[in-house]
C-alpha atoms as a PDB file:
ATOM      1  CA  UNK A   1      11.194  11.490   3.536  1.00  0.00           C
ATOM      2  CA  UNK A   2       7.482  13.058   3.583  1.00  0.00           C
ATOM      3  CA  UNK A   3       5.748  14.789   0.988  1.00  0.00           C
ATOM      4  CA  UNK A   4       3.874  17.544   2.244  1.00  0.00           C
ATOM      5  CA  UNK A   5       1.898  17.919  -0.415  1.00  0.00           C
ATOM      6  CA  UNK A   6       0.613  14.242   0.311  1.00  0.00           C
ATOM      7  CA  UNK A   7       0.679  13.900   4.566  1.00  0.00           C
ATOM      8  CA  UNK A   8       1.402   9.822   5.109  1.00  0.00           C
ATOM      9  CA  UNK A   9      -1.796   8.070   6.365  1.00  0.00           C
ATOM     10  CA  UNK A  10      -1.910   5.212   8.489  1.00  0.00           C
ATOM     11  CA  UNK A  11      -3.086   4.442  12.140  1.00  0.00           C
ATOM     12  CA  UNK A  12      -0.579   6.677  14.157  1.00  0.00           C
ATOM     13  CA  UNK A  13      -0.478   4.060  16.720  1.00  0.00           C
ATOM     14  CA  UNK A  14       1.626   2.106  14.565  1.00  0.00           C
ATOM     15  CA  UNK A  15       5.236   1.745  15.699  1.00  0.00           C
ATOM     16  CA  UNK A  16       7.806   3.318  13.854  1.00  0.00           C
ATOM     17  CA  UNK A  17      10.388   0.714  12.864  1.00  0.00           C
ATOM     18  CA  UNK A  18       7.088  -0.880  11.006  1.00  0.00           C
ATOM     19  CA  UNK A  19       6.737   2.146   9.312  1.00  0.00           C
ATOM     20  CA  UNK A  20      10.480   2.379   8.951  1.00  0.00           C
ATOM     21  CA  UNK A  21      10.187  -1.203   7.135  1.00  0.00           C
ATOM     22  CA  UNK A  22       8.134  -0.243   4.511  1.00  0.00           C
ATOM     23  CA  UNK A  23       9.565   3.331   4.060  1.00  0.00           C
ATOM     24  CA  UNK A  24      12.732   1.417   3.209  1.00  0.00           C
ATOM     25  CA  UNK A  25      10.716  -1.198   1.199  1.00  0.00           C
ATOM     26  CA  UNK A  26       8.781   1.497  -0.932  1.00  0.00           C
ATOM     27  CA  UNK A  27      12.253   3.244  -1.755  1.00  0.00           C
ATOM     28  CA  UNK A  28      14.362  -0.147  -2.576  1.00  0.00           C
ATOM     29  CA  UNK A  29      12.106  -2.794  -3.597  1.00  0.00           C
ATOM     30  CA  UNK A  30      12.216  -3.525  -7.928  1.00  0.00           C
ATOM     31  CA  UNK A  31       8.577  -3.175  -7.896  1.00  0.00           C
ATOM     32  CA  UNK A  32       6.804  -4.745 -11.287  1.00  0.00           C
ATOM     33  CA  UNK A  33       4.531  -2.596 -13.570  1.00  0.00           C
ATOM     34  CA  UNK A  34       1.180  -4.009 -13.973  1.00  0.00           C
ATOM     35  CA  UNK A  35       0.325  -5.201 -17.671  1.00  0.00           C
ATOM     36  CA  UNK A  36      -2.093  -1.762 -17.801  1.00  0.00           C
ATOM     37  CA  UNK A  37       0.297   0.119 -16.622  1.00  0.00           C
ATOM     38  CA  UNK A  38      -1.936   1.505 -14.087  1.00  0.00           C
ATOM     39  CA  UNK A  39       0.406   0.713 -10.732  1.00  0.00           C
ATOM     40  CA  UNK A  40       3.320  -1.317  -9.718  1.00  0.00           C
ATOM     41  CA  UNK A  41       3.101  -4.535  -7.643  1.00  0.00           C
ATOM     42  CA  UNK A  42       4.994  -7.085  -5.153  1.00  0.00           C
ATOM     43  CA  UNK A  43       4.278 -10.609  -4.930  1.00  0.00           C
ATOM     44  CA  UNK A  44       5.544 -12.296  -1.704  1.00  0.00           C
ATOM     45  CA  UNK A  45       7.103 -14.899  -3.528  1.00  0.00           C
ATOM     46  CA  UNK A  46       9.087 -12.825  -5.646  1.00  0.00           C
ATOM     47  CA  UNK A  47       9.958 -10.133  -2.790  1.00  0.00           C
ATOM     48  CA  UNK A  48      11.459 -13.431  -0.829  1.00  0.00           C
ATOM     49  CA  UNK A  49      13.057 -14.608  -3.787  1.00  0.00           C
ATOM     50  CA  UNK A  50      14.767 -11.128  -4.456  1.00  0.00           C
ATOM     51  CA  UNK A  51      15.555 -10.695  -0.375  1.00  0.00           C
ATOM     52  CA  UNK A  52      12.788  -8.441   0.537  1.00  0.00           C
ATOM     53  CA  UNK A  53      10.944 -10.979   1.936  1.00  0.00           C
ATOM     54  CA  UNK A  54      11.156  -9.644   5.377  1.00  0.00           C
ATOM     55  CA  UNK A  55      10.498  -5.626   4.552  1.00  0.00           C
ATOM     56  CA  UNK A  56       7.452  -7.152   2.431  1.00  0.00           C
ATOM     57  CA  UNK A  57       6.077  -9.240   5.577  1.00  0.00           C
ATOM     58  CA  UNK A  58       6.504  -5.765   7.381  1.00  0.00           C
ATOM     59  CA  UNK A  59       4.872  -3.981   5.204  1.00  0.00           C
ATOM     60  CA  UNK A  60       1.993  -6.045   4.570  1.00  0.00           C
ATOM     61  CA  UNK A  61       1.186  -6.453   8.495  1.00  0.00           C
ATOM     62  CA  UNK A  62       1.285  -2.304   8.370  1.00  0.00           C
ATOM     63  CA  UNK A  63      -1.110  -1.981   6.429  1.00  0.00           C
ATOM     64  CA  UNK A  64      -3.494  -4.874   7.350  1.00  0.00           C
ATOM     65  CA  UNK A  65      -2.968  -3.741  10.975  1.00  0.00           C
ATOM     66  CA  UNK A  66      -2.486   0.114  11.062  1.00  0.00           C
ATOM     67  CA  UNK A  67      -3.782   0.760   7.403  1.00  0.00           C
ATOM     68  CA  UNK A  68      -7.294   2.541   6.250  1.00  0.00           C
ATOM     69  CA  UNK A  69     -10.127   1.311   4.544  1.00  0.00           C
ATOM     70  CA  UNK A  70     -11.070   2.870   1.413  1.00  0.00           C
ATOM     71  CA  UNK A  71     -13.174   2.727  -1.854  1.00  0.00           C
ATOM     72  CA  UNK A  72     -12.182   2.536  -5.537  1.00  0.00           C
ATOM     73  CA  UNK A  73     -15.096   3.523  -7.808  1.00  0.00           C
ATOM     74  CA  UNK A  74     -17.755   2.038  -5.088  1.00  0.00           C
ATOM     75  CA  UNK A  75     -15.538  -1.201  -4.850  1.00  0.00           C
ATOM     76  CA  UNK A  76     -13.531  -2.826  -1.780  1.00  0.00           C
ATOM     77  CA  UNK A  77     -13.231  -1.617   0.914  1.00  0.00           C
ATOM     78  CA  UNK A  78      -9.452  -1.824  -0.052  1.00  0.00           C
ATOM     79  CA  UNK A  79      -7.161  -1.619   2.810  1.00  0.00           C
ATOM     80  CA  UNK A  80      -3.836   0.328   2.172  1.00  0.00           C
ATOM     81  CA  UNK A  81      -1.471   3.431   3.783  1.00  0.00           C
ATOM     82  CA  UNK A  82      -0.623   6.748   2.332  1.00  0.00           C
ATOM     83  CA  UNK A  83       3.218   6.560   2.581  1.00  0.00           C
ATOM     84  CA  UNK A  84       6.158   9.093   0.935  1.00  0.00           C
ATOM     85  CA  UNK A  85       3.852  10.236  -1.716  1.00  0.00           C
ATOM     86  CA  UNK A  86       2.537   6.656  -2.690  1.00  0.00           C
ATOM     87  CA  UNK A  87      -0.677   4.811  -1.755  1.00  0.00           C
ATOM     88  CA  UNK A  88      -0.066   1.107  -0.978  1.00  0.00           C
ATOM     89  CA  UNK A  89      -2.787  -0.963  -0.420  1.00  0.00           C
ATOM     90  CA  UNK A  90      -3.108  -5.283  -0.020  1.00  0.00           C
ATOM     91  CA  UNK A  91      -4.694  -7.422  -2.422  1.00  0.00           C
ATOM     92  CA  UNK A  92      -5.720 -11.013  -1.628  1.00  0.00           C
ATOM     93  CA  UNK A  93      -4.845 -12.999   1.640  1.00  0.00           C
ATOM     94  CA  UNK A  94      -1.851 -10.996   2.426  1.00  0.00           C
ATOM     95  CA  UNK A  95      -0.191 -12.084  -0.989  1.00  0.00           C
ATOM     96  CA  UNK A  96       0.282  -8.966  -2.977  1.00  0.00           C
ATOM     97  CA  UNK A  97       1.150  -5.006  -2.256  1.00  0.00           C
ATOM     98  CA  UNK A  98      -0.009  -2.669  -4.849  1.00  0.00           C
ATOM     99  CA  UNK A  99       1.166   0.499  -5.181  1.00  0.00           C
ATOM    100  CA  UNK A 100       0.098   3.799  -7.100  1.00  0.00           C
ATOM    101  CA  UNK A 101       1.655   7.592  -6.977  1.00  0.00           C
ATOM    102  CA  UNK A 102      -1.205   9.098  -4.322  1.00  0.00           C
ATOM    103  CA  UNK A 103      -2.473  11.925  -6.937  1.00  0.00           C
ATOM    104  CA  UNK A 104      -3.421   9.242  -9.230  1.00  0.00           C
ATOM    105  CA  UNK A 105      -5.131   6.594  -7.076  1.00  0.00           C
ATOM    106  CA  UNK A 106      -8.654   7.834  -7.590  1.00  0.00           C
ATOM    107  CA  UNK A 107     -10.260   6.699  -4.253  1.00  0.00           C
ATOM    108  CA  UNK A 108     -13.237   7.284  -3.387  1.00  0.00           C
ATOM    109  CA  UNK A 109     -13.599  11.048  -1.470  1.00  0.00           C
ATOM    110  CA  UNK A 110     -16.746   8.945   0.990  1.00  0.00           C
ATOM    111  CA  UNK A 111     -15.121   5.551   2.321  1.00  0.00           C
ATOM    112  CA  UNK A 112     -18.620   4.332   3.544  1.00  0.00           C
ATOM    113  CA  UNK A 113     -19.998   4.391   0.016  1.00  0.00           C
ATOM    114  CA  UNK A 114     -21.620   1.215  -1.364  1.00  0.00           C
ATOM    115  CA  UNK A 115     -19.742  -2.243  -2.083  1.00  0.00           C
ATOM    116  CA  UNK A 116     -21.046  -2.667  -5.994  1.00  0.00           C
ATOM    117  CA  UNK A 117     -20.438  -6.233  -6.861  1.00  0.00           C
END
């Protein structure tokens, strides 16, 4: 299920039972609200725990191999796919998904924009 409103973004080369994987991931998974309330989350540990480990894993290699790199207020680059109206993106080694309804995300409109640490 696409949004058109939102078009999905992610490397098109990426195969389509990946993308199938997370589709089904972003649509079942009992993703956690962040303590700001700002986006939801998935731990691996607790995605394994729950039995999402393996949707999770296939997830997380979509993005980290097919995703986009992007900006958040001058910060990252963050990598992450545009998927059924939602942005996903990785944090840490491959630990965490984040996610965030696209039309609030906020990234950055130039990607190449400076790192501000």
């Amino acid at each position: 299920m696409t949004d058109a409103t939102f078009p999905d973004q992610y490397d098109p080369a990426a195969p389509p039972w990946l993308v199938d994987a997370a589709r089904e991931y972003l649509a079942t998974a009992p993703w956690r609200t962040s303590k700001d309330g700002s986006h939801s989350y998935m731990m691996t540990r607790r995605a394994n725990a729950l039995g999402f480990g393996l949707l999770h894993t296939r997830t997380l290699i979509l993005i980290r191999d097919y995703g986009i790199d992007r900006r958040w207020h001058g910060h990252g680059p963050y990598r992450g796919i545009d998927l059924d109206g939602f942005s996903l993106w990785k944090m840490g080694d491959m630990l965490i998904i984040n996610r965030k309804p696209i039309e609030d995300a906020g990234w950055d409109s130039d990607p190449s924009g400076p790192t501000l640490l």
